[in-house]
N, C-alpha and C. Protein backbone atom coordinates (compact mmCIF):
# COMPACT_ATOMS: atom_id res chain seq x y z
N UNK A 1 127.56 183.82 65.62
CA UNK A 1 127.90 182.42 65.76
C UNK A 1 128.57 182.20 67.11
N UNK A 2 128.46 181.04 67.67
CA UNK A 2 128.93 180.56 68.37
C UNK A 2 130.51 180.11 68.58
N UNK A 3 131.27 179.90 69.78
CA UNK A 3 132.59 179.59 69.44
C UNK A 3 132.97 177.74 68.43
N UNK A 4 131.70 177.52 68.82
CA UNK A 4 132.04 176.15 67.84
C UNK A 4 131.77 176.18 66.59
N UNK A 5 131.33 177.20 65.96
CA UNK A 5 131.34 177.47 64.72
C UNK A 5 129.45 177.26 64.21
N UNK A 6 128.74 176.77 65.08
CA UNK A 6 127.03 176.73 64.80
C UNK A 6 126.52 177.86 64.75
N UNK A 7 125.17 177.20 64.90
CA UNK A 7 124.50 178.91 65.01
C UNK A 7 124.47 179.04 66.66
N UNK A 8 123.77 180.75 66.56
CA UNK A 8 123.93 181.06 67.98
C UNK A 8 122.70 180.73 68.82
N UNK A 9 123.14 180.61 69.83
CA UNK A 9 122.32 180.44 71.17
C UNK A 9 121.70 181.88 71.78
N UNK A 10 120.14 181.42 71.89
CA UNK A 10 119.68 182.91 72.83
C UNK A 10 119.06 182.10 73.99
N UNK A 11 119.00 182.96 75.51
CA UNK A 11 118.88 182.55 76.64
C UNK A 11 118.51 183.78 77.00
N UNK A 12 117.21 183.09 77.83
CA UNK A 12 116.63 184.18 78.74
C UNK A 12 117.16 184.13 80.31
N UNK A 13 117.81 185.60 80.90
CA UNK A 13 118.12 185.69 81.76
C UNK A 13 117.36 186.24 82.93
N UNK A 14 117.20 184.76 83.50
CA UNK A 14 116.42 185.15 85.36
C UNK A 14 116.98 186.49 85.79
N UNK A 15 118.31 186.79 85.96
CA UNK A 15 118.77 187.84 86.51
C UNK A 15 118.57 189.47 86.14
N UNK A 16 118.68 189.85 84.69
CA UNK A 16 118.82 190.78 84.29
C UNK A 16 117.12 190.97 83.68
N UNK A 17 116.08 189.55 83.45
CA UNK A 17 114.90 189.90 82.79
C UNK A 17 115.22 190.44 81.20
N UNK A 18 116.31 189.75 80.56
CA UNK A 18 116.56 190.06 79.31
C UNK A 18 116.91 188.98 77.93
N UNK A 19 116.69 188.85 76.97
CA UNK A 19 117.69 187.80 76.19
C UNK A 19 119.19 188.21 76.08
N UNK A 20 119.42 187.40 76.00
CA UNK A 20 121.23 186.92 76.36
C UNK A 20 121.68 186.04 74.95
N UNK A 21 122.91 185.95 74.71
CA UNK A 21 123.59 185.31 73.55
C UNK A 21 124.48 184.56 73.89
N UNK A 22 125.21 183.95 73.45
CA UNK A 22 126.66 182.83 73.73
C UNK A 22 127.18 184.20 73.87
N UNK A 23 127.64 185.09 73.20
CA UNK A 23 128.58 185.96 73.75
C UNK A 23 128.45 186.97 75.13
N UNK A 24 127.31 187.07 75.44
CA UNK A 24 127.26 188.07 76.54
C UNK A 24 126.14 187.28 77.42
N UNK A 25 126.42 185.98 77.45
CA UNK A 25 125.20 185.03 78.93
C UNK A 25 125.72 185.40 79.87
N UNK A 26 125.03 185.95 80.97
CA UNK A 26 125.09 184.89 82.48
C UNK A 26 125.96 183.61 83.06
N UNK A 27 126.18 183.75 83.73
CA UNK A 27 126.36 182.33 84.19
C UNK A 27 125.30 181.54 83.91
N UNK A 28 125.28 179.97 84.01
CA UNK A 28 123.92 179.26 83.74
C UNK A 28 123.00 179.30 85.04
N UNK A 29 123.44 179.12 86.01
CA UNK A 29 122.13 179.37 86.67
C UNK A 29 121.33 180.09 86.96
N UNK A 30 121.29 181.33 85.75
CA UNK A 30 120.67 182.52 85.90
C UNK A 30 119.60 182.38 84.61
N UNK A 31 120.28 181.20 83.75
CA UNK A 31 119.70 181.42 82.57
C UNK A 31 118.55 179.91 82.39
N UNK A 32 117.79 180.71 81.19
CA UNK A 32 117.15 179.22 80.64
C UNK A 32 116.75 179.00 79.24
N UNK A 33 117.00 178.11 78.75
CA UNK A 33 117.49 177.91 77.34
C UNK A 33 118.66 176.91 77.23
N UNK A 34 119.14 176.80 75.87
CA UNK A 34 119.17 177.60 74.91
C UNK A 34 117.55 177.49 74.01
N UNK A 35 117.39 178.59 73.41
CA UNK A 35 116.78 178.85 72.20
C UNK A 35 117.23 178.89 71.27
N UNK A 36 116.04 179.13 70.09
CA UNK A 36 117.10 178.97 68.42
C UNK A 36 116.67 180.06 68.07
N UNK A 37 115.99 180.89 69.01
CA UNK A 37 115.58 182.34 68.78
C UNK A 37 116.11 183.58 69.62
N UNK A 38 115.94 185.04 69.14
CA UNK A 38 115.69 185.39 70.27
C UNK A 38 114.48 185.53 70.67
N UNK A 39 113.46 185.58 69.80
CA UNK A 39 111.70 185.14 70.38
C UNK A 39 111.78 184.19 70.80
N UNK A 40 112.03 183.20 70.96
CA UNK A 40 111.71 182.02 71.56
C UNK A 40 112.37 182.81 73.18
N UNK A 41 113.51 183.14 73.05
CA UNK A 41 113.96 183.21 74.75
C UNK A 41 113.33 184.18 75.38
N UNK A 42 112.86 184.95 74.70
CA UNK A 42 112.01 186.35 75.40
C UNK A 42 110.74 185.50 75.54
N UNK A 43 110.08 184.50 75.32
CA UNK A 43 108.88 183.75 75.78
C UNK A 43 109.10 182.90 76.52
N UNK A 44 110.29 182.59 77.30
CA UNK A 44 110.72 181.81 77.61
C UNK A 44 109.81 181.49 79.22
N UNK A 45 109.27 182.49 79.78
CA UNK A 45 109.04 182.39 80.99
C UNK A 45 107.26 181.90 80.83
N UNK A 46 107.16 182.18 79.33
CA UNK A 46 105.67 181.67 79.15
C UNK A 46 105.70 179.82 78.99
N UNK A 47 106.72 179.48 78.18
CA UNK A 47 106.94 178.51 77.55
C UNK A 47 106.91 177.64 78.82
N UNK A 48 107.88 178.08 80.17
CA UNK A 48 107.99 177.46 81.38
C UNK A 48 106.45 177.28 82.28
N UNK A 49 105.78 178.17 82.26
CA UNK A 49 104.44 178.31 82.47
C UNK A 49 103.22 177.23 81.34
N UNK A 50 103.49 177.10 80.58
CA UNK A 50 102.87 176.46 79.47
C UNK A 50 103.17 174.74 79.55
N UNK A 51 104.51 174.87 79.83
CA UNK A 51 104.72 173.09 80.11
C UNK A 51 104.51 172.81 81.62
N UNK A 52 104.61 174.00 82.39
CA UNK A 52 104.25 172.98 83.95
C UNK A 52 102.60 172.93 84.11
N UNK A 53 102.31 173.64 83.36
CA UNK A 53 100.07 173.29 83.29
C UNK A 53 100.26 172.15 82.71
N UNK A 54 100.97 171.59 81.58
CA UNK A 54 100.52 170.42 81.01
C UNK A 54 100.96 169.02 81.63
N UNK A 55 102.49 169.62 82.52
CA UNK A 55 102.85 168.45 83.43
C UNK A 55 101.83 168.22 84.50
N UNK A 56 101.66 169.37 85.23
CA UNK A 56 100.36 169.23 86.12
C UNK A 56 98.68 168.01 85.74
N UNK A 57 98.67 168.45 84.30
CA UNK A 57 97.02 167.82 84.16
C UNK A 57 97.83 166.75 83.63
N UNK A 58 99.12 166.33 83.25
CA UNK A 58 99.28 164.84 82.70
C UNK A 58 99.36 164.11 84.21
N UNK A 59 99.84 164.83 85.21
CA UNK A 59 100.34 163.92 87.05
C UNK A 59 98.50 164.23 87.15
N UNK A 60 97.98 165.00 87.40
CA UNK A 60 96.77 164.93 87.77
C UNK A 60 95.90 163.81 87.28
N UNK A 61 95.83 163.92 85.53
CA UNK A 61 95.00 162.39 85.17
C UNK A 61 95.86 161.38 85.14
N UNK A 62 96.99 160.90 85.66
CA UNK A 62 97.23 159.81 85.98
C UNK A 62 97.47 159.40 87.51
N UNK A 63 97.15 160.17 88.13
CA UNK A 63 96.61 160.09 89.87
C UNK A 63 95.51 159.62 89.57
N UNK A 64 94.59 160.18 88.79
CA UNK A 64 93.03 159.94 88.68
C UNK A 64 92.75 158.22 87.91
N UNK A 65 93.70 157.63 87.20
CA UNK A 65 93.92 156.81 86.30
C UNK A 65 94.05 155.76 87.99
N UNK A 66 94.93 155.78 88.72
CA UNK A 66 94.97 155.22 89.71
C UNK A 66 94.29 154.84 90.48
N UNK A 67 93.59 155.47 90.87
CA UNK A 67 92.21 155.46 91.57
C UNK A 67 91.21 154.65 91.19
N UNK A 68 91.39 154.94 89.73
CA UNK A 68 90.22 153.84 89.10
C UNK A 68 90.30 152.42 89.37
């Protein structure tokens, strides 16, 4: 658990290439998250990869939307 009494936080750390917890994170600008996993934070660098393709083709067809 967390110090506020929730559940815990997992964060994948840029720095170390590891999951991380509220008790033993990084500083934040090393990290990214939170997750409600620790799978989720160990995919974390896919998940980042996965939403900038979809930001990409949503700016792409609405460049293209423009044009029209």
């Amino acid at each position: 658990m967390n110090d506020r009494g929730g559940k815990p936080h997992y964060y994948w750390c840029m720095r170390h290439q590891r999951v991380e917890t509220d008790e033993n994170a990084c500083r934040v600008r090393h990290l990214l998250g939170p997750y409600a996993s620790a799978a989720d934070a160990e995919r974390a660098l896919e998940l980042v990869a996965e939403r900038n393709e979809a930001w990409e083709a949503e700016d792409k067809r609405l460049a293209e939307e423009e044009q029209s």
